[in-house]
PDB file of N, CA and C in Angstrom:
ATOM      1  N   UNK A   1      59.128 103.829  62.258  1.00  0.00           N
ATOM      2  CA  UNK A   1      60.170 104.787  62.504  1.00  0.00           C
ATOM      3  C   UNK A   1      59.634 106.224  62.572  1.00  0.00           C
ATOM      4  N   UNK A   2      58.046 106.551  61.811  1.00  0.00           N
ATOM      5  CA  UNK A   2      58.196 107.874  62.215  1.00  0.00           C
ATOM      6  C   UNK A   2      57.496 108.112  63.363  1.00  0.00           C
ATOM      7  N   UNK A   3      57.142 107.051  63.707  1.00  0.00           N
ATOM      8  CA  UNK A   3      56.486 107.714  65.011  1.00  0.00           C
ATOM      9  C   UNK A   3      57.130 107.852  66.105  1.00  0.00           C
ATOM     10  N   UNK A   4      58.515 107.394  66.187  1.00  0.00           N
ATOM     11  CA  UNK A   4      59.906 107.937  66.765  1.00  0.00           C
ATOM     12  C   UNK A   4      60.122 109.676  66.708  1.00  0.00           C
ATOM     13  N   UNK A   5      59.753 109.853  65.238  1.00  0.00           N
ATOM     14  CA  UNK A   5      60.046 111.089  65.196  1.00  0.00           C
ATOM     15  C   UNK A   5      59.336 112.016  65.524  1.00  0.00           C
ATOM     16  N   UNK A   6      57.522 111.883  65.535  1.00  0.00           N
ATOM     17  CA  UNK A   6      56.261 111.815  65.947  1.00  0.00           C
ATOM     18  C   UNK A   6      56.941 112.574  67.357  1.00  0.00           C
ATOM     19  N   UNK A   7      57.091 111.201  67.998  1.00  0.00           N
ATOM     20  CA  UNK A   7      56.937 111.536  70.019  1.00  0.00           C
ATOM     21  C   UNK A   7      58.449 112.922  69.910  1.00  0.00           C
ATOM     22  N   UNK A   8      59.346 112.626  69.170  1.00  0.00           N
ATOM     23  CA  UNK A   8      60.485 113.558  69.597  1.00  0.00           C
ATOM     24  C   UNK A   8      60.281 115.227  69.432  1.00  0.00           C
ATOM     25  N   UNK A   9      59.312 115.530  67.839  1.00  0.00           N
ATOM     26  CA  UNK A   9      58.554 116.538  67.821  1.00  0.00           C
ATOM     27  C   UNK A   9      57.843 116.655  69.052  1.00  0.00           C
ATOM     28  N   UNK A  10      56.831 116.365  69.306  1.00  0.00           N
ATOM     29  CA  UNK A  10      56.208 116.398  70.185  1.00  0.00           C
ATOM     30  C   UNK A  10      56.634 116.863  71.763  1.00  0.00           C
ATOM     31  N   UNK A  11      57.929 116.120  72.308  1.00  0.00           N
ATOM     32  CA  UNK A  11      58.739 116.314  73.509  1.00  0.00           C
ATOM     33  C   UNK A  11      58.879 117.653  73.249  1.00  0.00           C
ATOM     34  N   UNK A  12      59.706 117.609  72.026  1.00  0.00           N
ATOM     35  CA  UNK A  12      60.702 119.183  71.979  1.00  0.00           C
ATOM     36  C   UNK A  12      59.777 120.424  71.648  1.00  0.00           C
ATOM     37  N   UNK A  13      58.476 119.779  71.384  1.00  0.00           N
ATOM     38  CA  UNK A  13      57.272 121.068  71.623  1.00  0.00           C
ATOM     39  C   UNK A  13      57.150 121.449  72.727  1.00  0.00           C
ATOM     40  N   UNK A  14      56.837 120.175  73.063  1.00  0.00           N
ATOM     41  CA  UNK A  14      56.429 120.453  74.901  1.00  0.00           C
ATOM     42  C   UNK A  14      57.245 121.449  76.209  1.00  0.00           C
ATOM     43  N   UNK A  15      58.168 120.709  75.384  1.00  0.00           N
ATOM     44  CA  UNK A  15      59.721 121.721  76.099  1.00  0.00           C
ATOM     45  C   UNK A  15      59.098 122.894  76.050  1.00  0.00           C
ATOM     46  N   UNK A  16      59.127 123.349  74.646  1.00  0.00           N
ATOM     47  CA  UNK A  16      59.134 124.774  74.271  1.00  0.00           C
ATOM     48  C   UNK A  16      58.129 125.309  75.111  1.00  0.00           C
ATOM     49  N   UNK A  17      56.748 124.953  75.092  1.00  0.00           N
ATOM     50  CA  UNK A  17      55.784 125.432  75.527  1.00  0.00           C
ATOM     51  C   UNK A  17      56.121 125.640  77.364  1.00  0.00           C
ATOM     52  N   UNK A  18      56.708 124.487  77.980  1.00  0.00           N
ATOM     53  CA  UNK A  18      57.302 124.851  79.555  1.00  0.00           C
ATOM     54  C   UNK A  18      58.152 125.720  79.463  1.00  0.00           C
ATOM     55  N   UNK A  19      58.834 126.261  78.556  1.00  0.00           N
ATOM     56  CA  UNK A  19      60.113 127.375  78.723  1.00  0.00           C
ATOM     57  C   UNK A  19      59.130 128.306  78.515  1.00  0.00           C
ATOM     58  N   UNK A  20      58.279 128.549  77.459  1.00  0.00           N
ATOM     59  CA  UNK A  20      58.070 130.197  77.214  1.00  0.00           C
ATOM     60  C   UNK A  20      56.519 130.358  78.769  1.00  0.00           C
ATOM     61  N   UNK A  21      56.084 129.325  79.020  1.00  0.00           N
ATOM     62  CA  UNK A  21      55.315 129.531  80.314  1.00  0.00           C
ATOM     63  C   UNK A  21      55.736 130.352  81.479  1.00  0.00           C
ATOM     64  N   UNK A  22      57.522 129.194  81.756  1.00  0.00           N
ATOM     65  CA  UNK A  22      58.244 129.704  82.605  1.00  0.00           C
ATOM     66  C   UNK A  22      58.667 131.267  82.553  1.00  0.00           C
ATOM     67  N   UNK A  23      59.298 131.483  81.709  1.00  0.00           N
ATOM     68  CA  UNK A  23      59.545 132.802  81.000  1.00  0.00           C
ATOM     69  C   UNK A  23      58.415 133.959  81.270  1.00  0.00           C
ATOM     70  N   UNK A  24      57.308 133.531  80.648  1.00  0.00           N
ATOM     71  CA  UNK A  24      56.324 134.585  80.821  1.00  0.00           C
ATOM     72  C   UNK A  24      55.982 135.095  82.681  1.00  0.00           C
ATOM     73  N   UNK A  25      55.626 133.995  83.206  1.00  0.00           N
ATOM     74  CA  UNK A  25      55.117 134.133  84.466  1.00  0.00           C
ATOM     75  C   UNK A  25      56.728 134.671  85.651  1.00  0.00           C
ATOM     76  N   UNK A  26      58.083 134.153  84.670  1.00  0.00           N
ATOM     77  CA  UNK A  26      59.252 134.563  85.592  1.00  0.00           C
ATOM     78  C   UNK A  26      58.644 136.531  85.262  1.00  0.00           C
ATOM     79  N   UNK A  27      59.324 136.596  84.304  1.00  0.00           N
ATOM     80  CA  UNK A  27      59.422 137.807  84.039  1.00  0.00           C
ATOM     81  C   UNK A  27      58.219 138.575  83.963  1.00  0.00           C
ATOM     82  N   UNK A  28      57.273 138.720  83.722  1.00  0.00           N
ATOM     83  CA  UNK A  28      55.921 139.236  84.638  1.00  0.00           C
ATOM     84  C   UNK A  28      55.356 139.503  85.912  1.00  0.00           C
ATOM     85  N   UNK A  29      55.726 138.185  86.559  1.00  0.00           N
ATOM     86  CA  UNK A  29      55.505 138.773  88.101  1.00  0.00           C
ATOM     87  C   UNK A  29      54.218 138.126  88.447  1.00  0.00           C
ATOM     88  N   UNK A  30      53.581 139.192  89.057  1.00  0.00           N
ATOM     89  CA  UNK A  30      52.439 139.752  89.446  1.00  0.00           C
ATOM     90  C   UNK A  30      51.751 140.160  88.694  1.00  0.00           C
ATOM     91  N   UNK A  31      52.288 140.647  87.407  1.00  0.00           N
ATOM     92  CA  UNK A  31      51.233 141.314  86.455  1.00  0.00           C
ATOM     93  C   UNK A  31      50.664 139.959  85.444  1.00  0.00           C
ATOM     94  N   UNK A  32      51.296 138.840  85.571  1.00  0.00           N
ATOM     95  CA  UNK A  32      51.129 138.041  84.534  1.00  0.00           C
ATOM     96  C   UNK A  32      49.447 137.682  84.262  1.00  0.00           C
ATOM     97  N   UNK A  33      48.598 138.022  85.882  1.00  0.00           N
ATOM     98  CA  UNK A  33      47.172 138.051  85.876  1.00  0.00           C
ATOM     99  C   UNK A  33      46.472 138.729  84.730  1.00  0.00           C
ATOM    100  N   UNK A  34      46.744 139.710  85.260  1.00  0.00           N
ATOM    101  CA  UNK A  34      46.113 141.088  84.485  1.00  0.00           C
ATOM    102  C   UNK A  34      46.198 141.359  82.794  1.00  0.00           C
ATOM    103  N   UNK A  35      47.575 140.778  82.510  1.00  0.00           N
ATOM    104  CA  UNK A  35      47.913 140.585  81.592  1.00  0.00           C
ATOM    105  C   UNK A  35      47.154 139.481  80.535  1.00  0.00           C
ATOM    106  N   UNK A  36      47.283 137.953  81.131  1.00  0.00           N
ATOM    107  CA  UNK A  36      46.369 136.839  80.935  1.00  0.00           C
ATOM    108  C   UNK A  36      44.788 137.162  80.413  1.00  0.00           C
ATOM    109  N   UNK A  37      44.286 138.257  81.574  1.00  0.00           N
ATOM    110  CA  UNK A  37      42.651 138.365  81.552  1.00  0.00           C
ATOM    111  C   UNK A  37      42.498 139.546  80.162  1.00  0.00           C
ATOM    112  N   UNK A  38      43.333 140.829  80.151  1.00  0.00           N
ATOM    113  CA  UNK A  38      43.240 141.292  79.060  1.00  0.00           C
ATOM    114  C   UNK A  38      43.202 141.165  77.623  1.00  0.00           C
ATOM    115  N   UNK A  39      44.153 140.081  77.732  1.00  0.00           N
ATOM    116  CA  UNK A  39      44.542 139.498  75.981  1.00  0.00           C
ATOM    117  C   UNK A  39      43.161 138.410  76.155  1.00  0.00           C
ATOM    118  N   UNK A  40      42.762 138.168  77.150  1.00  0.00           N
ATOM    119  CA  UNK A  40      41.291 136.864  76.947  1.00  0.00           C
ATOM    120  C   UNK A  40      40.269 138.097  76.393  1.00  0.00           C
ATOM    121  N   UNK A  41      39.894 139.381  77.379  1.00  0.00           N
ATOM    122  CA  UNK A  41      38.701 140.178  76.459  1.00  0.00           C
ATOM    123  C   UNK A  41      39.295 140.255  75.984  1.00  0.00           C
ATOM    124  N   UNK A  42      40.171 141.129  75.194  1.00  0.00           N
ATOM    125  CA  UNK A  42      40.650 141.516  73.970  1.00  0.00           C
ATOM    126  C   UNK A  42      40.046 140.240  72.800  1.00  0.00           C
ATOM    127  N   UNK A  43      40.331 138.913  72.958  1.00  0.00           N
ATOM    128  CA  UNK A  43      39.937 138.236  71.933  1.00  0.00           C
ATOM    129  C   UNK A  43      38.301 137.896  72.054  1.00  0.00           C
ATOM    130  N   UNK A  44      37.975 137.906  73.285  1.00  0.00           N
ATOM    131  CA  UNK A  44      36.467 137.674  72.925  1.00  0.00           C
ATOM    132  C   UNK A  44      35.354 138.709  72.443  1.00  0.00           C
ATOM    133  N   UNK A  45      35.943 140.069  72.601  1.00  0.00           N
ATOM    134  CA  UNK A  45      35.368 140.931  72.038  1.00  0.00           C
ATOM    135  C   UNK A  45      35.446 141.043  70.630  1.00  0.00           C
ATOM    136  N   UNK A  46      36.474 140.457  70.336  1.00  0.00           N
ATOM    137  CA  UNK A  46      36.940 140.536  68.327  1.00  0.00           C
ATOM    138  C   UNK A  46      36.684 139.055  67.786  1.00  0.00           C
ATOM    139  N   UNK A  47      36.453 138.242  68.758  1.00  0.00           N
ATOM    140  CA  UNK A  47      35.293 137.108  68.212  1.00  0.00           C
ATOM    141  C   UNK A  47      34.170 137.203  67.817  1.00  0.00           C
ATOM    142  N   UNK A  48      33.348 138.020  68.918  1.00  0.00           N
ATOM    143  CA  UNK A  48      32.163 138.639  68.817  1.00  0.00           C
ATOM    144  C   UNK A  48      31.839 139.670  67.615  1.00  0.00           C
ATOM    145  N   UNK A  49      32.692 140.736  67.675  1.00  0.00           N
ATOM    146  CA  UNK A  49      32.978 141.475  66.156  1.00  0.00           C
ATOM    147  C   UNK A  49      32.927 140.531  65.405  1.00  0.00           C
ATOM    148  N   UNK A  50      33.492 139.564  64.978  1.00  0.00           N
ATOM    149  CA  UNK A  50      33.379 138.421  64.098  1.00  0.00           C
ATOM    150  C   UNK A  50      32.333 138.013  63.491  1.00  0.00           C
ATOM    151  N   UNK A  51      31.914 137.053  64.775  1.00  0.00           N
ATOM    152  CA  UNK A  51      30.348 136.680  64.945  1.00  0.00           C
ATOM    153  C   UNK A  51      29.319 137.314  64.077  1.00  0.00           C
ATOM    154  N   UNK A  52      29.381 138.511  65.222  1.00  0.00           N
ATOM    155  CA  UNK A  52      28.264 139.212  64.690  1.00  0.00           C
ATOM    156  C   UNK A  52      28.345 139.761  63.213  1.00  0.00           C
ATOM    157  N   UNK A  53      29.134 140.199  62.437  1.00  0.00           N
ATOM    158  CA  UNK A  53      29.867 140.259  60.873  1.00  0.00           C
ATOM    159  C   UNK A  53      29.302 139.425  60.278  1.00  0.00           C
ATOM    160  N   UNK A  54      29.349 138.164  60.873  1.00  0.00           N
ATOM    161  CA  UNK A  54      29.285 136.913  60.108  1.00  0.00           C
ATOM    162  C   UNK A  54      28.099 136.764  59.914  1.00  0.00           C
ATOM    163  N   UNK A  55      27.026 137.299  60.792  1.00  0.00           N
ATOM    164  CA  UNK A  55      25.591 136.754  61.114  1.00  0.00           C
ATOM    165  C   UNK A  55      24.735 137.997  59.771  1.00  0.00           C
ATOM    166  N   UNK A  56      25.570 138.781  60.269  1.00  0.00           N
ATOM    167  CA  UNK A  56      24.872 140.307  58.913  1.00  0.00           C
ATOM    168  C   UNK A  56      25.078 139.993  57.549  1.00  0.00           C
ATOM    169  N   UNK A  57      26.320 139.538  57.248  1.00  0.00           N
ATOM    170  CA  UNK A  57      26.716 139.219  55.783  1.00  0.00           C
ATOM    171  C   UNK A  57      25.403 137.889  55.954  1.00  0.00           C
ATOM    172  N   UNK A  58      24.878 137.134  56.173  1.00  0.00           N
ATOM    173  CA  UNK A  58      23.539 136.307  55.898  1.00  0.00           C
ATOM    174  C   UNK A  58      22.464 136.502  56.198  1.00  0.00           C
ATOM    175  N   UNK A  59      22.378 137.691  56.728  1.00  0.00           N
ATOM    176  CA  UNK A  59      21.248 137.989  56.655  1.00  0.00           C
ATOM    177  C   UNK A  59      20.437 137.814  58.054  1.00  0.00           C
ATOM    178  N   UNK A  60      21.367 137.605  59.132  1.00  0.00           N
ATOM    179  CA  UNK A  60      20.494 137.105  60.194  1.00  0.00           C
ATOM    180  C   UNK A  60      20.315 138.428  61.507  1.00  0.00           C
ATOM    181  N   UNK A  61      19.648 138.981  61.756  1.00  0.00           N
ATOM    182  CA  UNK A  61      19.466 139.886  63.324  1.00  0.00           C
ATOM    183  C   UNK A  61      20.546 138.976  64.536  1.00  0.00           C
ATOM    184  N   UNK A  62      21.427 139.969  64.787  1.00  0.00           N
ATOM    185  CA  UNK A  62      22.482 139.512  66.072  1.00  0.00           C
ATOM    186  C   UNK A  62      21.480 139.551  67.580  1.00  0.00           C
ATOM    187  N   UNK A  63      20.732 140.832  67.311  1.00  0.00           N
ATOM    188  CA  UNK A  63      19.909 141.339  68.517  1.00  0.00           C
ATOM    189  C   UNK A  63      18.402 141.487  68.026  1.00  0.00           C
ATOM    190  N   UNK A  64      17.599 140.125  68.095  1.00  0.00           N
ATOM    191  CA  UNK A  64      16.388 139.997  68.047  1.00  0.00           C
ATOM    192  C   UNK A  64      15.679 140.835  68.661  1.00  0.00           C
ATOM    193  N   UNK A  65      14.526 141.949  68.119  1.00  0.00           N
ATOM    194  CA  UNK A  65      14.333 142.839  69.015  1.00  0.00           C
ATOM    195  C   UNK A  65      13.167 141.675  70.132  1.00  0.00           C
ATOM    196  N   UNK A  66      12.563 142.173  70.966  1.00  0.00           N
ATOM    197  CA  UNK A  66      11.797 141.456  72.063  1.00  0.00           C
ATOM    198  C   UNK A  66      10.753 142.105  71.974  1.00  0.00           C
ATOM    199  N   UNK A  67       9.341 140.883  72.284  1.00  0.00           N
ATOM    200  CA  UNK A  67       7.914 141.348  72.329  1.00  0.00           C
ATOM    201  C   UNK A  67       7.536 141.602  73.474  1.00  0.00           C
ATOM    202  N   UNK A  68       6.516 142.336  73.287  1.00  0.00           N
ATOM    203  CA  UNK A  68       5.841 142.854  74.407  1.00  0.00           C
ATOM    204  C   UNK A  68       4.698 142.313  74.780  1.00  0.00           C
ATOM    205  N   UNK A  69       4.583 141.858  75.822  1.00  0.00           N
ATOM    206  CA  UNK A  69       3.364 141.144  76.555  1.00  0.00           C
ATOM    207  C   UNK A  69       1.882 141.845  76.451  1.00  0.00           C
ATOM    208  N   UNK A  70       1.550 142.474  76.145  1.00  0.00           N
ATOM    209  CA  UNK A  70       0.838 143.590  76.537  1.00  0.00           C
ATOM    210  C   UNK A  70      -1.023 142.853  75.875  1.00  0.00           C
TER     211      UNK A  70
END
């Protein structure tokens, strides 16, 4: 029986997620691009902030300096 209730969660997620899609891309337009690509850097740059945070608190170089051939 709960996996009755399982799939019905699930549907009525799904729903949700096609309405607020619809929604976004109705009422956006044209901008919904621009919009999309900004909030993507926006988070990969504050991943990276992250990252790199993460790598200092242990102790590790983010930016290995590079040797010289010479």
């Amino acid at each position: 029986m709960n996996w009755i209730l399982d799939r019905i969660a699930l549907m009525l997620t799904a729903i949700a997620c096609a309405l607020g899609a619809w929604a976004f891309y109705h009422y956006t337009g044209q901008w919904s691009g621009p919009i999309i690509m900004t909030i993507v850097i926006v988070g990969l740059f504050a991943e990276n902030h992250r990252l790199r945070k993460l790598l200092a608190e242990h102790g590790i170089e983010s930016r290995p300096r590079r040797r010289r051939n010479t």
